[in-house]
PDB file of N, CA and C in Angstrom:
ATOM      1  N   UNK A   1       0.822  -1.194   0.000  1.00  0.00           N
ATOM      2  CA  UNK A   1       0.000   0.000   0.000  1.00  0.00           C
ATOM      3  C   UNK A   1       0.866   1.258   0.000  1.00  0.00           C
ATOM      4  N   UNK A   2       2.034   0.992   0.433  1.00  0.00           N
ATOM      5  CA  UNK A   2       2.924   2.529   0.898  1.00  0.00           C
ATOM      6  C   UNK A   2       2.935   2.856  -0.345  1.00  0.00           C
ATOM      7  N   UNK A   3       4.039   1.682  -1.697  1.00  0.00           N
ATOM      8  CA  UNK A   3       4.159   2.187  -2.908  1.00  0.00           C
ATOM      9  C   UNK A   3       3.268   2.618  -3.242  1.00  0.00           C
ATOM     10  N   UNK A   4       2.007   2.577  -3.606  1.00  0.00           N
ATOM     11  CA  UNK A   4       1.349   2.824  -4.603  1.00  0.00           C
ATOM     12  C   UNK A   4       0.656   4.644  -3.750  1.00  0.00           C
ATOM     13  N   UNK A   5       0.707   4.854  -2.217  1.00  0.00           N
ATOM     14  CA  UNK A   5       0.576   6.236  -1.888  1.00  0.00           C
ATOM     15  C   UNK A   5       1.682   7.082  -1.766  1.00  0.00           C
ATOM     16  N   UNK A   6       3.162   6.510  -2.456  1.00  0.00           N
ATOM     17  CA  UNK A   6       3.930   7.214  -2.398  1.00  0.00           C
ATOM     18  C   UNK A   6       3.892   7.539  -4.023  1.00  0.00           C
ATOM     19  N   UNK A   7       3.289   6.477  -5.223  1.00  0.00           N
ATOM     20  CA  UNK A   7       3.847   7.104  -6.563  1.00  0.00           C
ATOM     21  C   UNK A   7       2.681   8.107  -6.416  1.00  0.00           C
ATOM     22  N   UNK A   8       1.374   8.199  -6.014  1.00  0.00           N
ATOM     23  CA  UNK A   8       0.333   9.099  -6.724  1.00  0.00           C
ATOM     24  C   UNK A   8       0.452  10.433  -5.822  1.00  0.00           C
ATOM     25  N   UNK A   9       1.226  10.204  -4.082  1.00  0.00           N
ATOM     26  CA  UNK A   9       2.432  11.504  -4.194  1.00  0.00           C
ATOM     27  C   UNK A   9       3.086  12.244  -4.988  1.00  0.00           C
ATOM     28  N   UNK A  10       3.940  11.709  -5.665  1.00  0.00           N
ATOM     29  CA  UNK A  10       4.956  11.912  -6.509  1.00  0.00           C
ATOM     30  C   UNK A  10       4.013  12.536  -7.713  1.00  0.00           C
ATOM     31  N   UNK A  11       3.181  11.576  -8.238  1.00  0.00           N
ATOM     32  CA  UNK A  11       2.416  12.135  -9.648  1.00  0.00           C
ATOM     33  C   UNK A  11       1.853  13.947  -9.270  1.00  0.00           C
ATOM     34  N   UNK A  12       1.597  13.737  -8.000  1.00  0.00           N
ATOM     35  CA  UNK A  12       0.445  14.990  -7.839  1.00  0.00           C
ATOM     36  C   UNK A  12       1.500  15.970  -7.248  1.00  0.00           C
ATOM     37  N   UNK A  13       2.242  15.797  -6.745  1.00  0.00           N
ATOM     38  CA  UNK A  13       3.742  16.947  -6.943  1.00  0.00           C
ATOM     39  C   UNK A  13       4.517  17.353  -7.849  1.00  0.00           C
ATOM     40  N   UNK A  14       4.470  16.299  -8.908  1.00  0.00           N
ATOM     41  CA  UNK A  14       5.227  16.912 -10.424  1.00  0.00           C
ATOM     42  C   UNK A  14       4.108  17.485 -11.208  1.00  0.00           C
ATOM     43  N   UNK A  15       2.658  17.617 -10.641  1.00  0.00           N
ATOM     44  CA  UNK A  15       1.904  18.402 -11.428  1.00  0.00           C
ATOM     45  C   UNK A  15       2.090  20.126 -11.200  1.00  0.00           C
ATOM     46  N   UNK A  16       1.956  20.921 -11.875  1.00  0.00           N
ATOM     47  CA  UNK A  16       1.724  22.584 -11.758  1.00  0.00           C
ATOM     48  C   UNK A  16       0.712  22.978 -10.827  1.00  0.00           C
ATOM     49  N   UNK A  17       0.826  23.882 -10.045  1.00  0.00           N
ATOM     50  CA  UNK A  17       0.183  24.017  -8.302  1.00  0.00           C
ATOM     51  C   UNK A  17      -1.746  24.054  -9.188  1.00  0.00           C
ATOM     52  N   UNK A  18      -1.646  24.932 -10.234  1.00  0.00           N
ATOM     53  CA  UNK A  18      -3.211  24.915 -10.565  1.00  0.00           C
ATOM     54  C   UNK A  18      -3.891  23.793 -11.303  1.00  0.00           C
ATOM     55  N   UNK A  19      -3.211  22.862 -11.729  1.00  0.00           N
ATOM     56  CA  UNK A  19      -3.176  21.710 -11.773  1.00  0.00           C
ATOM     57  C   UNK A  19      -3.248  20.500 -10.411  1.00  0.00           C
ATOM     58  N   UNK A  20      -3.019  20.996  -9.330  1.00  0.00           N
ATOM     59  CA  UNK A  20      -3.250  20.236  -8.354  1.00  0.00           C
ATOM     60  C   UNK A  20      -4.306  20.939  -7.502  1.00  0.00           C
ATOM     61  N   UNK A  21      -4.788  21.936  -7.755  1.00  0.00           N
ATOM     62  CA  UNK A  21      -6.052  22.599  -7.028  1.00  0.00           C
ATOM     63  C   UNK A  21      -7.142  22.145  -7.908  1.00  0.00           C
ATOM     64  N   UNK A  22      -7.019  22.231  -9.081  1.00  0.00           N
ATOM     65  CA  UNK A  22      -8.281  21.269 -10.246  1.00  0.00           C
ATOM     66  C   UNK A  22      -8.114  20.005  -9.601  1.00  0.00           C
ATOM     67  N   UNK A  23      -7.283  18.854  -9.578  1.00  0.00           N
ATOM     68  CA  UNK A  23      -7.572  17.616  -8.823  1.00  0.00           C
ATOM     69  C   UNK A  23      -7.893  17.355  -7.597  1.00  0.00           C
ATOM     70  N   UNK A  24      -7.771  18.281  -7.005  1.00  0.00           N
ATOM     71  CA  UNK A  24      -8.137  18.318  -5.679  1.00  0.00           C
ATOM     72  C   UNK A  24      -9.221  18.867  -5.586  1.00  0.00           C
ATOM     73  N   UNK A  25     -10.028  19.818  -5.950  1.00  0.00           N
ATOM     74  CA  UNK A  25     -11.336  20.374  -6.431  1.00  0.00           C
ATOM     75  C   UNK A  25     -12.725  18.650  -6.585  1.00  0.00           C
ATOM     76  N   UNK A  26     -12.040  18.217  -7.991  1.00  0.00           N
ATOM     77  CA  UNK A  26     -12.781  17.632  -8.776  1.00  0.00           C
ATOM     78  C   UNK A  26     -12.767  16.084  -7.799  1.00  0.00           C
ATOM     79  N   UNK A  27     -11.489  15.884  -6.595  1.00  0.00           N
ATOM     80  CA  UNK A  27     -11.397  14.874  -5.886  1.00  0.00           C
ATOM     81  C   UNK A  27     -12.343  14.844  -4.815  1.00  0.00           C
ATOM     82  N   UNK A  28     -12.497  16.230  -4.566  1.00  0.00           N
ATOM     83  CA  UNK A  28     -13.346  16.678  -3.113  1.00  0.00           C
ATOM     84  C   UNK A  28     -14.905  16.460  -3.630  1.00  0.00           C
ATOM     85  N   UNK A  29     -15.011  17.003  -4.612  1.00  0.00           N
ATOM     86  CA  UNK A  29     -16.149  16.969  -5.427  1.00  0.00           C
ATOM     87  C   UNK A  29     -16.920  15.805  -5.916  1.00  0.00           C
ATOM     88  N   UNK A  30     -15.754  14.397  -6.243  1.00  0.00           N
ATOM     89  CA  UNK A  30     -16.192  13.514  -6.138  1.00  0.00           C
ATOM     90  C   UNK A  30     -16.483  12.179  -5.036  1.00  0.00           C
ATOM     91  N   UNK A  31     -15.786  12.560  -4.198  1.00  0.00           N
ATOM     92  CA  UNK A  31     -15.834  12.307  -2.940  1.00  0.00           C
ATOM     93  C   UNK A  31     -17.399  12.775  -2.106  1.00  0.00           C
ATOM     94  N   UNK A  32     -18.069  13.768  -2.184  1.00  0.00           N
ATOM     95  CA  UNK A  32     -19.022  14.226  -1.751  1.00  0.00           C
ATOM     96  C   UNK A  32     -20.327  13.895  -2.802  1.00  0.00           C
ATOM     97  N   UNK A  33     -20.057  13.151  -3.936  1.00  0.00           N
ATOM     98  CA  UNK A  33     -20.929  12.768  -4.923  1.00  0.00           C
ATOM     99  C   UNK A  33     -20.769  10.965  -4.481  1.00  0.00           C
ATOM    100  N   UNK A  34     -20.036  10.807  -4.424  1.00  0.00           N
ATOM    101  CA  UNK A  34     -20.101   9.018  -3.781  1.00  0.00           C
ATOM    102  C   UNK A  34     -21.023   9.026  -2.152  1.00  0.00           C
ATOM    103  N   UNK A  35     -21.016  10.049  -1.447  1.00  0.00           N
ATOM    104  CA  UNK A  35     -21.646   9.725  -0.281  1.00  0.00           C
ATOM    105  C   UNK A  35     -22.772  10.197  -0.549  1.00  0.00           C
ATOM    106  N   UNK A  36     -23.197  11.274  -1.257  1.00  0.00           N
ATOM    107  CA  UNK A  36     -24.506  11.098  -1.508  1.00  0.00           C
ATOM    108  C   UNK A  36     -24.895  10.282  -2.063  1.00  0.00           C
ATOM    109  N   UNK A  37     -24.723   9.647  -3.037  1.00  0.00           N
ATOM    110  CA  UNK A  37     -24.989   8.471  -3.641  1.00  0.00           C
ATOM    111  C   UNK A  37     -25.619   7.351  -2.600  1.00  0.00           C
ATOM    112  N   UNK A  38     -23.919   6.905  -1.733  1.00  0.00           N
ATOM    113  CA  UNK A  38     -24.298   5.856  -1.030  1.00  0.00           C
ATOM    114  C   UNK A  38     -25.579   6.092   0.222  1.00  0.00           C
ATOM    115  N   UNK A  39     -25.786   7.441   0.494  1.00  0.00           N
ATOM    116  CA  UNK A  39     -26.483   7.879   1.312  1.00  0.00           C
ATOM    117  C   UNK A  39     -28.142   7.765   1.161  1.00  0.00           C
ATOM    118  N   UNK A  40     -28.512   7.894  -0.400  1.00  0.00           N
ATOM    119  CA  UNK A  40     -29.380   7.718  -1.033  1.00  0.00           C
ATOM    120  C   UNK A  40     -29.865   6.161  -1.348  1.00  0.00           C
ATOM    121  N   UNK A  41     -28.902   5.931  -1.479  1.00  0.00           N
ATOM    122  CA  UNK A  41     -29.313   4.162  -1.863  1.00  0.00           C
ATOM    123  C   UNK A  41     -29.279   3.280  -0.671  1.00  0.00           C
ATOM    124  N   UNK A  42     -28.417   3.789   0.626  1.00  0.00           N
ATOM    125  CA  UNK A  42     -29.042   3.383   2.361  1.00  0.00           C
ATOM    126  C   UNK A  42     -30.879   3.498   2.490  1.00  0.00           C
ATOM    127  N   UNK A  43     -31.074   4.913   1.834  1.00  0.00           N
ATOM    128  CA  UNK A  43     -32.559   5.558   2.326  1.00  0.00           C
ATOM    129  C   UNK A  43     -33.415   4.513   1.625  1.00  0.00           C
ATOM    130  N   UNK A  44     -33.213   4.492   0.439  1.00  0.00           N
ATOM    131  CA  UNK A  44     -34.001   3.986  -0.600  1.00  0.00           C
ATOM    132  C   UNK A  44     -34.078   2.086   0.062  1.00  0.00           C
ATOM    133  N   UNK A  45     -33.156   1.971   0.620  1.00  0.00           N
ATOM    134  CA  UNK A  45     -33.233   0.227   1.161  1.00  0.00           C
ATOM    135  C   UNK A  45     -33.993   0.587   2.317  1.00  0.00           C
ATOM    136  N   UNK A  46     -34.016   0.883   3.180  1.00  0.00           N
ATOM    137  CA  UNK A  46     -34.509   1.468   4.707  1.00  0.00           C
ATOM    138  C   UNK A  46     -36.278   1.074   4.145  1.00  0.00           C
ATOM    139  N   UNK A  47     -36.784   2.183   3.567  1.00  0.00           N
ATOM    140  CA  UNK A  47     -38.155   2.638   2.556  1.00  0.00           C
ATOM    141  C   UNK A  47     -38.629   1.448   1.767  1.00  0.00           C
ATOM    142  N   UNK A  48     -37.640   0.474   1.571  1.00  0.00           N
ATOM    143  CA  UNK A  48     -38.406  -0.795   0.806  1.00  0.00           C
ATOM    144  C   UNK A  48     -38.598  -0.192  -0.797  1.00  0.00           C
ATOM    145  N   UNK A  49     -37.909   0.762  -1.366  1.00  0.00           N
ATOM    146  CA  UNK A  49     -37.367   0.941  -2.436  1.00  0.00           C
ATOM    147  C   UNK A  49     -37.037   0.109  -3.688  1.00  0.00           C
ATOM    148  N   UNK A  50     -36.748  -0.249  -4.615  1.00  0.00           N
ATOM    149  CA  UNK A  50     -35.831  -1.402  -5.383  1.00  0.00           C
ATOM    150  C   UNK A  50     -35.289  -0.258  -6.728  1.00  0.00           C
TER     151      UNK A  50
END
């Protein structure tokens, strides 16, 4: 596990700083789109949903 959080270190440090505020943007962004997601599809099982 270390390697593989030390190369995508490395990748996201040889990027250009506004280049790493767009991935980090679009990371945060998708990060908060997976929990709604999963948050929604908890509710929807709860409710007897399909």
């Amino acid at each position: 596990m270390k390697p593989f959080i030390d190369s995508i270190t490395s990748f996201v440090t040889a990027l250009p700083p506004l280049l790493q505020l767009l991935l980090g943007i679009f990371t945060t962004v998708g990060f908060i789109r997976l929990f709604m997601f999963l948050v929604d599809f908890i509710e929807d099982r709860r409710e007897g949903k399909r």
